[in-house]
N, C-alpha and C. Protein backbone atom coordinates (compact mmCIF):
# COMPACT_ATOMS: atom_id res chain seq x y z
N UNK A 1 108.23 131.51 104.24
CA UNK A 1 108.59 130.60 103.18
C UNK A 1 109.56 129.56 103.71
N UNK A 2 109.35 128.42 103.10
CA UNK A 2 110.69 127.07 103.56
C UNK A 2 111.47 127.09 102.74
N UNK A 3 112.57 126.49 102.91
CA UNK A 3 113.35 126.04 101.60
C UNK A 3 114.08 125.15 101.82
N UNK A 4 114.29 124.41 100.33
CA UNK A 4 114.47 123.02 100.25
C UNK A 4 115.98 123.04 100.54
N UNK A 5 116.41 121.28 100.73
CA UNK A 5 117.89 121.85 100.95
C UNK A 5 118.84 121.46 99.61
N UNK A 6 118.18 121.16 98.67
CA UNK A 6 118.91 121.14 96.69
C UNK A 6 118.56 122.42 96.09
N UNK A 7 117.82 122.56 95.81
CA UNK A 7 117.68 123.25 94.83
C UNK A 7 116.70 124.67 95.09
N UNK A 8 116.17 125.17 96.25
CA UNK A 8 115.49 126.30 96.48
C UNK A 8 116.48 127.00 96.76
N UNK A 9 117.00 126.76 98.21
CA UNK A 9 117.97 128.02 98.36
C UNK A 9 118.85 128.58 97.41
N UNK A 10 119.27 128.00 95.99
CA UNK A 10 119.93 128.29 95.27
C UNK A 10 119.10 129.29 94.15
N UNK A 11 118.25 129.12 93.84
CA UNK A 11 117.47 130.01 93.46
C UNK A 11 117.23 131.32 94.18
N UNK A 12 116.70 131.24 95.24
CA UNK A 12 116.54 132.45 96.20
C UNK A 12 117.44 133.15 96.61
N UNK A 13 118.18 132.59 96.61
CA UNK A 13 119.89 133.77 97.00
C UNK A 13 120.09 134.08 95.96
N UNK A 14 120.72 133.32 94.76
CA UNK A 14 120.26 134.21 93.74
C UNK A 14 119.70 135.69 92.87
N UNK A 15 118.46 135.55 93.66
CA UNK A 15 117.28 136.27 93.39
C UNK A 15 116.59 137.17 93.79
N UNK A 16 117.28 137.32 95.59
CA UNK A 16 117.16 137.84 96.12
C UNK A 16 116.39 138.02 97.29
N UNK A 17 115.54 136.34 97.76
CA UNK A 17 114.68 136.03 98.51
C UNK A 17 114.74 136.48 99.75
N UNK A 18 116.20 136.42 100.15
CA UNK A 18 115.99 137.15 101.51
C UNK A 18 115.96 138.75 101.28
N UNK A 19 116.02 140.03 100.36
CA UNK A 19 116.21 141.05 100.31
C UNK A 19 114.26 141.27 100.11
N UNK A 20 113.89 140.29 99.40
CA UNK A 20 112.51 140.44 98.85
C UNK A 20 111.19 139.99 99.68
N UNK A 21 111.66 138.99 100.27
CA UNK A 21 110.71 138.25 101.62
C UNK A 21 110.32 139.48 102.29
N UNK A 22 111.57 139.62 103.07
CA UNK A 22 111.35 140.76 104.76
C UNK A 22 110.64 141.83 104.07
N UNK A 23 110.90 142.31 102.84
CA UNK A 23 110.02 144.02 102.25
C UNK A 23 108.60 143.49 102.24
N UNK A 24 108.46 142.36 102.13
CA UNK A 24 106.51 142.26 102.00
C UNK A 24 105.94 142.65 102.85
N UNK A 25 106.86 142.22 104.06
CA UNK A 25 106.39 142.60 105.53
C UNK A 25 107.06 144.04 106.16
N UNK A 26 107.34 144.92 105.72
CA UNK A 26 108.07 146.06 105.66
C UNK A 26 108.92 145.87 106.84
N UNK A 27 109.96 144.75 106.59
CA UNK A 27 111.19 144.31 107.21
C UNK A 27 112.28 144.40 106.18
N UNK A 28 113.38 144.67 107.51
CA UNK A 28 114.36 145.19 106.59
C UNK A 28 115.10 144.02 106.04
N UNK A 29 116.07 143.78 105.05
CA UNK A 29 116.15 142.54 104.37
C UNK A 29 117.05 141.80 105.36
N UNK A 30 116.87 140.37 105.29
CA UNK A 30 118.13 139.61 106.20
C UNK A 30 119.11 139.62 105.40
N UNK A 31 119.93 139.92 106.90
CA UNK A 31 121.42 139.36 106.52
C UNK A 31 121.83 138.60 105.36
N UNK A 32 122.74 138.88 104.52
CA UNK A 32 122.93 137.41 103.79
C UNK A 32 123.85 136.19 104.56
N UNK A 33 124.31 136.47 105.47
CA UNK A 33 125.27 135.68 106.38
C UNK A 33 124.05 134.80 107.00
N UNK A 34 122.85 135.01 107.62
CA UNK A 34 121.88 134.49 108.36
C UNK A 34 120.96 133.41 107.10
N UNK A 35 120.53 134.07 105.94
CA UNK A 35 120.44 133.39 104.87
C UNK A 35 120.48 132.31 104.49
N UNK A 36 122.25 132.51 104.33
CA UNK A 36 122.89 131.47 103.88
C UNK A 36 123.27 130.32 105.45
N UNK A 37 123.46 130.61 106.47
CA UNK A 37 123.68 129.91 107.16
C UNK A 37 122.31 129.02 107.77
N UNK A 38 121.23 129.91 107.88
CA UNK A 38 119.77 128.59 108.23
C UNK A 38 120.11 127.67 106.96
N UNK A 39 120.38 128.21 106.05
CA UNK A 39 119.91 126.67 104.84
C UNK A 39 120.94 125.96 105.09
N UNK A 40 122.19 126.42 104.98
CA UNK A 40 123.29 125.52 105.62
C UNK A 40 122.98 124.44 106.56
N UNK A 41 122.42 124.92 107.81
CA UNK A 41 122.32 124.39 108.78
C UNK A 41 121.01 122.88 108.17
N UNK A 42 120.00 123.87 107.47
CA UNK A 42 119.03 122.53 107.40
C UNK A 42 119.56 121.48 106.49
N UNK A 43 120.42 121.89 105.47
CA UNK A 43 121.17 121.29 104.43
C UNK A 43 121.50 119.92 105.48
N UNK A 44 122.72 120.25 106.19
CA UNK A 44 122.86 119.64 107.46
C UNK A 44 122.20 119.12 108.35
N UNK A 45 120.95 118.97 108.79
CA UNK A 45 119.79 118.75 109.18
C UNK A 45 119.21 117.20 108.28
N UNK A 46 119.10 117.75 107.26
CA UNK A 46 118.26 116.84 105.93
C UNK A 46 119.34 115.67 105.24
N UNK A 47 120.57 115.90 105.39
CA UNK A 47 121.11 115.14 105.50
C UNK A 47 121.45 113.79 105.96
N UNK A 48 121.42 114.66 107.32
CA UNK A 48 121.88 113.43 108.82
C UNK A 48 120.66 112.44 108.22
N UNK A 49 119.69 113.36 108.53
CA UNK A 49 118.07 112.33 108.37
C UNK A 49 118.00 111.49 106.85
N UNK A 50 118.47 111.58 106.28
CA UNK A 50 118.18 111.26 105.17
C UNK A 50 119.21 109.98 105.09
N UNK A 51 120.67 110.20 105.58
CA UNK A 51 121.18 109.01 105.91
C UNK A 51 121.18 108.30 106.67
N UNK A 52 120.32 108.75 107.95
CA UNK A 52 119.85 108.04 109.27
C UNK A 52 118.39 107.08 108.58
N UNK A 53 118.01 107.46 108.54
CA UNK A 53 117.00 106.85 107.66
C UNK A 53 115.91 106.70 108.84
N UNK A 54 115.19 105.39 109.02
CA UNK A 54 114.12 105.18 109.84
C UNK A 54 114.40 104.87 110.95
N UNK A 55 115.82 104.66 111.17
CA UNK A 55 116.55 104.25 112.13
C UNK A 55 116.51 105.06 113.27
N UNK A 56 116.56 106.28 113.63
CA UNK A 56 116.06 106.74 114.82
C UNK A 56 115.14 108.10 114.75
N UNK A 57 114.49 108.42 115.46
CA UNK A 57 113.43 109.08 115.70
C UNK A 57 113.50 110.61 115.00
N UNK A 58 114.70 111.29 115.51
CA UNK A 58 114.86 112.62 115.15
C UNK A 58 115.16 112.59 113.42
N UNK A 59 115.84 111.08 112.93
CA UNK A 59 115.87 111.48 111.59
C UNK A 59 114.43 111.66 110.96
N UNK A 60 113.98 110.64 111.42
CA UNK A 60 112.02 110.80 111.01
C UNK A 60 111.17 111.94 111.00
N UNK A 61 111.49 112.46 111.88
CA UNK A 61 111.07 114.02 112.46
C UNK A 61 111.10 114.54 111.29
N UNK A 62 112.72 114.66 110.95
CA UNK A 62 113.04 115.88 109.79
C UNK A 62 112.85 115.41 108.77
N UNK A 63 112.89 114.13 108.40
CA UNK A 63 112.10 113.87 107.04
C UNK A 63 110.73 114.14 106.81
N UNK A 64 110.14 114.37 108.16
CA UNK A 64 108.47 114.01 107.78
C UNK A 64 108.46 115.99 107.79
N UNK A 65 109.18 116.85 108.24
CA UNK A 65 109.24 118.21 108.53
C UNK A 65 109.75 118.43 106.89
N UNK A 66 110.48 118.64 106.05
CA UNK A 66 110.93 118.21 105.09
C UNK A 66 110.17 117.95 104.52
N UNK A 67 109.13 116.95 104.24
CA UNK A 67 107.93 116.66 103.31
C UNK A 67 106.71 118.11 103.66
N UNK A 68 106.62 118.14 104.50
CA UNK A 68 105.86 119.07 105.03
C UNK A 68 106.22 120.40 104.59
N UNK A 69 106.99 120.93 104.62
CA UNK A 69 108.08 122.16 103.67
C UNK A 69 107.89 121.92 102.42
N UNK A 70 107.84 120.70 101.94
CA UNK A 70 107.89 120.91 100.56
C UNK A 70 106.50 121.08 99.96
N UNK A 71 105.61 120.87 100.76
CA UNK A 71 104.36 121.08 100.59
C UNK A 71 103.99 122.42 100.40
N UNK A 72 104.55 123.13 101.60
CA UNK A 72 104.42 124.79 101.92
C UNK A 72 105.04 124.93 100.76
N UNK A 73 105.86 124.52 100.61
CA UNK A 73 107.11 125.56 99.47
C UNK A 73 105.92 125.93 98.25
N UNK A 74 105.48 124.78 97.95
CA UNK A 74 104.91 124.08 96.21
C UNK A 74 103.47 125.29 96.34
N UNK A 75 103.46 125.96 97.85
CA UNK A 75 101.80 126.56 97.17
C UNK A 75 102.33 128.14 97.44
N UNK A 76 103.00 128.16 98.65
CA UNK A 76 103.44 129.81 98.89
C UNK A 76 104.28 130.39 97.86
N UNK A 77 105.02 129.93 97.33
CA UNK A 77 105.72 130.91 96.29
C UNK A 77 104.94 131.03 95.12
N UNK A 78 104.55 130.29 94.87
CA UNK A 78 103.07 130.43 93.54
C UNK A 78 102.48 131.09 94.11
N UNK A 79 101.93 131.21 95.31
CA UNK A 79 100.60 132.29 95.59
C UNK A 79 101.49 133.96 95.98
N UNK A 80 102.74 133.84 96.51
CA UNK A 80 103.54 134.90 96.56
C UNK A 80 104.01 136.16 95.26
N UNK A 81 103.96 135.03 94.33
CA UNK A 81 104.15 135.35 92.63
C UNK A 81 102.78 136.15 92.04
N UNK A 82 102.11 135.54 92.50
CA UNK A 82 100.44 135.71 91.94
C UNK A 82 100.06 137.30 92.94
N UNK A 83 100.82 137.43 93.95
CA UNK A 83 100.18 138.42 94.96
C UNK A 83 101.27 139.60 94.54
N UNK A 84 102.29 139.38 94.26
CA UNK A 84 102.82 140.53 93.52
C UNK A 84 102.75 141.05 91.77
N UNK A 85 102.30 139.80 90.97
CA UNK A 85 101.83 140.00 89.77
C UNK A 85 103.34 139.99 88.81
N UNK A 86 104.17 138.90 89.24
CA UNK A 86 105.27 138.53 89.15
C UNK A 86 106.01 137.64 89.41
N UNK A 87 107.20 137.68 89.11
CA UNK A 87 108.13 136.49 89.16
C UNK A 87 108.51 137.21 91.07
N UNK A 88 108.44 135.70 91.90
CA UNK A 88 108.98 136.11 93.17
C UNK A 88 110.20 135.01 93.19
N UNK A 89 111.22 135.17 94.23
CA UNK A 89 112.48 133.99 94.45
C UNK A 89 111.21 132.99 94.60
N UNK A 90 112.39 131.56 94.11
CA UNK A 90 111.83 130.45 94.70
C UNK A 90 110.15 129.85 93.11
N UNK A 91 109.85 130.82 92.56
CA UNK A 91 108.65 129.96 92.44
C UNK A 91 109.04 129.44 91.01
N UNK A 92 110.21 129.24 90.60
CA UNK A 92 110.68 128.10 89.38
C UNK A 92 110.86 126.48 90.41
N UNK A 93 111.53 126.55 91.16
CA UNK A 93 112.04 125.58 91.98
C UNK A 93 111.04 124.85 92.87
N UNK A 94 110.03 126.02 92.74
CA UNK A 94 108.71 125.30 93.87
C UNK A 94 108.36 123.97 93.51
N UNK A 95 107.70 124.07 92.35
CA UNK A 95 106.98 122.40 92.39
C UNK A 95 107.94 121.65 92.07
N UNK A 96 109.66 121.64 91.97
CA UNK A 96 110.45 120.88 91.94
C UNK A 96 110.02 120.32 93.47
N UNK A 97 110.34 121.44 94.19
CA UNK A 97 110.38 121.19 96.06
C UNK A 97 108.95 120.52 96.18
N UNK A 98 108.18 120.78 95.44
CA UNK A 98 106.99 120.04 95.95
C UNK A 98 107.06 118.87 95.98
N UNK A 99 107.62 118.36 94.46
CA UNK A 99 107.37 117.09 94.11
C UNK A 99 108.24 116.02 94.78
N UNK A 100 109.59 116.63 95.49
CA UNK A 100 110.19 116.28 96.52
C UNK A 100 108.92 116.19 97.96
N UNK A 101 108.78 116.47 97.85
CA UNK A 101 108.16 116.66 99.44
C UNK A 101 106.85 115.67 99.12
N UNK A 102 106.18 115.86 98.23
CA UNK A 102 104.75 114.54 97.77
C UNK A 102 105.49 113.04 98.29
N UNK A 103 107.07 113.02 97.48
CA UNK A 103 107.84 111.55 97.30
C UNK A 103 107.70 111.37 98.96
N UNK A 104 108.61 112.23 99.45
CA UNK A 104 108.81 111.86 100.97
C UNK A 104 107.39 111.57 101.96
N UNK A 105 106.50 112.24 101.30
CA UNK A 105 105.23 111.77 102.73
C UNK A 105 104.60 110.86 102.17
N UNK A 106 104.78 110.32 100.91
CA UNK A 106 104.52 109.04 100.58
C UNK A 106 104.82 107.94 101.02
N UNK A 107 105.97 108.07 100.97
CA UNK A 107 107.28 106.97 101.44
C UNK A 107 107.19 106.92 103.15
N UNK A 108 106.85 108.29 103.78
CA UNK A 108 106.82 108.05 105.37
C UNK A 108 105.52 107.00 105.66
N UNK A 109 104.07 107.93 104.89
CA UNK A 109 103.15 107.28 105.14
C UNK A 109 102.77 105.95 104.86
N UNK A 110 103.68 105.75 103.67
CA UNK A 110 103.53 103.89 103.32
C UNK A 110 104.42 103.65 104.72
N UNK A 111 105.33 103.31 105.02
CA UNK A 111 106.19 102.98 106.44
C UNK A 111 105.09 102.51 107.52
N UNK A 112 104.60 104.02 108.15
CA UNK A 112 103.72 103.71 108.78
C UNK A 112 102.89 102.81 108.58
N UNK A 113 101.86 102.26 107.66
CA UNK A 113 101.08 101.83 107.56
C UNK A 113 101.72 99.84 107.12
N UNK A 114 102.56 100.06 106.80
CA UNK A 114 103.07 98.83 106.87
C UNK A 114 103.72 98.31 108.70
N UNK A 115 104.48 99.38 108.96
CA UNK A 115 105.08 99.12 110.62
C UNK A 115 103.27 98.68 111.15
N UNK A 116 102.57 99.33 110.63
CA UNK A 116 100.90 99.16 111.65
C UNK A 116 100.82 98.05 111.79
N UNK A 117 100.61 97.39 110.41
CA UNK A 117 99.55 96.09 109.93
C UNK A 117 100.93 94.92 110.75
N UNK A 118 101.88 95.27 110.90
CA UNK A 118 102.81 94.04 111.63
C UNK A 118 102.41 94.01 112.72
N UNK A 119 101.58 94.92 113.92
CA UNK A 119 101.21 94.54 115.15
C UNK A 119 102.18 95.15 116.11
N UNK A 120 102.03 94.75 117.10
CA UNK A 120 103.34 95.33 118.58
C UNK A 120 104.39 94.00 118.01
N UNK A 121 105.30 94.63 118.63
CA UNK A 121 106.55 93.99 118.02
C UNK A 121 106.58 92.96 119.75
N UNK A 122 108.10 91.92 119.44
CA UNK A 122 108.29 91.28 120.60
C UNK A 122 109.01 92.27 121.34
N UNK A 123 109.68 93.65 121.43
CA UNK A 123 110.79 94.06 121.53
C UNK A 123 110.32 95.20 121.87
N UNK A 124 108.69 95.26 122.35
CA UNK A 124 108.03 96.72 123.48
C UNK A 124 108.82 96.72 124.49
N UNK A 125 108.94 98.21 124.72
CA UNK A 125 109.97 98.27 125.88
C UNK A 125 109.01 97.44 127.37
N UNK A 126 110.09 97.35 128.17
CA UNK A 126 109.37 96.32 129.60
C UNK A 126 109.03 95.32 129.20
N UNK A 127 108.86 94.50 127.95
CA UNK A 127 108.42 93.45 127.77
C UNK A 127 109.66 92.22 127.95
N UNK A 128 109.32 90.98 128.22
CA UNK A 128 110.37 90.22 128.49
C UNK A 128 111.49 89.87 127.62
N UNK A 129 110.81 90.09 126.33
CA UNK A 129 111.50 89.90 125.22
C UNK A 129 112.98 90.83 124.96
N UNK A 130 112.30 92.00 125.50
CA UNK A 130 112.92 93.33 125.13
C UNK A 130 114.25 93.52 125.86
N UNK A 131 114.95 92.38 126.96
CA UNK A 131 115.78 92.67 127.66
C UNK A 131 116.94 91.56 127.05
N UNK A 132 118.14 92.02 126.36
CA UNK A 132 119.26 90.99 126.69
C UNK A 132 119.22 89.87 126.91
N UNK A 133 119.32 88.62 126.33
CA UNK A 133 119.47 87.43 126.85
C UNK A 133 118.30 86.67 127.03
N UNK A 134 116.99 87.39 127.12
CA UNK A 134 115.82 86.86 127.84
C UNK A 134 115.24 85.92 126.86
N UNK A 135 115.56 85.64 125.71
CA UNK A 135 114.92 85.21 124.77
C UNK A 135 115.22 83.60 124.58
N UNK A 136 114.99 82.84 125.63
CA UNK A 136 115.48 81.50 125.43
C UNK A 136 114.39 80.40 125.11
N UNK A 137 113.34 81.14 124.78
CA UNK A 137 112.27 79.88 124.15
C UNK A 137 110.72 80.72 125.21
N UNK A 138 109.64 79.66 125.24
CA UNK A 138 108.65 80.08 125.32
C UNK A 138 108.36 80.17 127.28
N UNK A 139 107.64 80.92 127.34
CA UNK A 139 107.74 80.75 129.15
C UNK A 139 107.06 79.72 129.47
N UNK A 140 107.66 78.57 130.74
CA UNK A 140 106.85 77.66 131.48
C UNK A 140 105.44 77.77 131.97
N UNK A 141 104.95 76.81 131.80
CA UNK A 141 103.66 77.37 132.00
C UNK A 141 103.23 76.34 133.78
């Protein structure tokens, strides 16, 4: 299971997601220290990216990882619920997380497709353009 970094993990600790996850798989429950600290960490993670914005690569990563999670989230805890014939952590919050995660690969995939239709930029790496100073009008011919 993923979890979001608003509003899932708060449900699932809660609820007991990490005591209830590992038993499906007749694992013993995690830590709550380990728990709480991955979401921490992605909390932290989803952040950076989220205020980094398109601006460099690794924030992109985790936004587009992030949309992708929220995807997982929106079908596994509904089908997790359905496979125990019950309420499991997480599946109130799911299609919240989903509908988070639809917004974000929307928003990546419009990006892309707009960065496309603009072409190679002047500013490909090795290109003349691309260096300091070089930009003083058109080359002699």
């Amino acid at each position: 299971m993923v979890r979001h970094p608003r509003v899932g993990p708060a449900e699932e600790y809660a609820t007991g997601f990490h005591l209830r996850f590992p038993a499906l798989f007749g694992l013993a429950p995690w830590p709550e220290r380990i728990f709480v600290g991955f979401n921490a960490t992605c909390l932290a993670v989803f952040v950076f990216a989220a205020l980094a914005g398109p601006r460099f690569y690794a924030a992109r990563a985790a936004l587009l990882a992030l949309a992708i999670a929220g995807g997982m989230n929106a079908v596994a805890h509904p089908a997790v619920a359905v496979a125990v014939a019950g309420y499991f952590p997480g599946v109130v919050t799911a299609p919240l997380v989903g509908a988070a995660g639809a917004y974000l690969a929307a928003r990546f995939w419009r990006r892309r497709r707009r960065v496309a239709a603009q072409g190679p930029s002047d500013m490909t790496p090795g290109s003349p353009d691309s260096r300091a100073g070089s930009r003083q009008g058109p080359e002699p011919q």
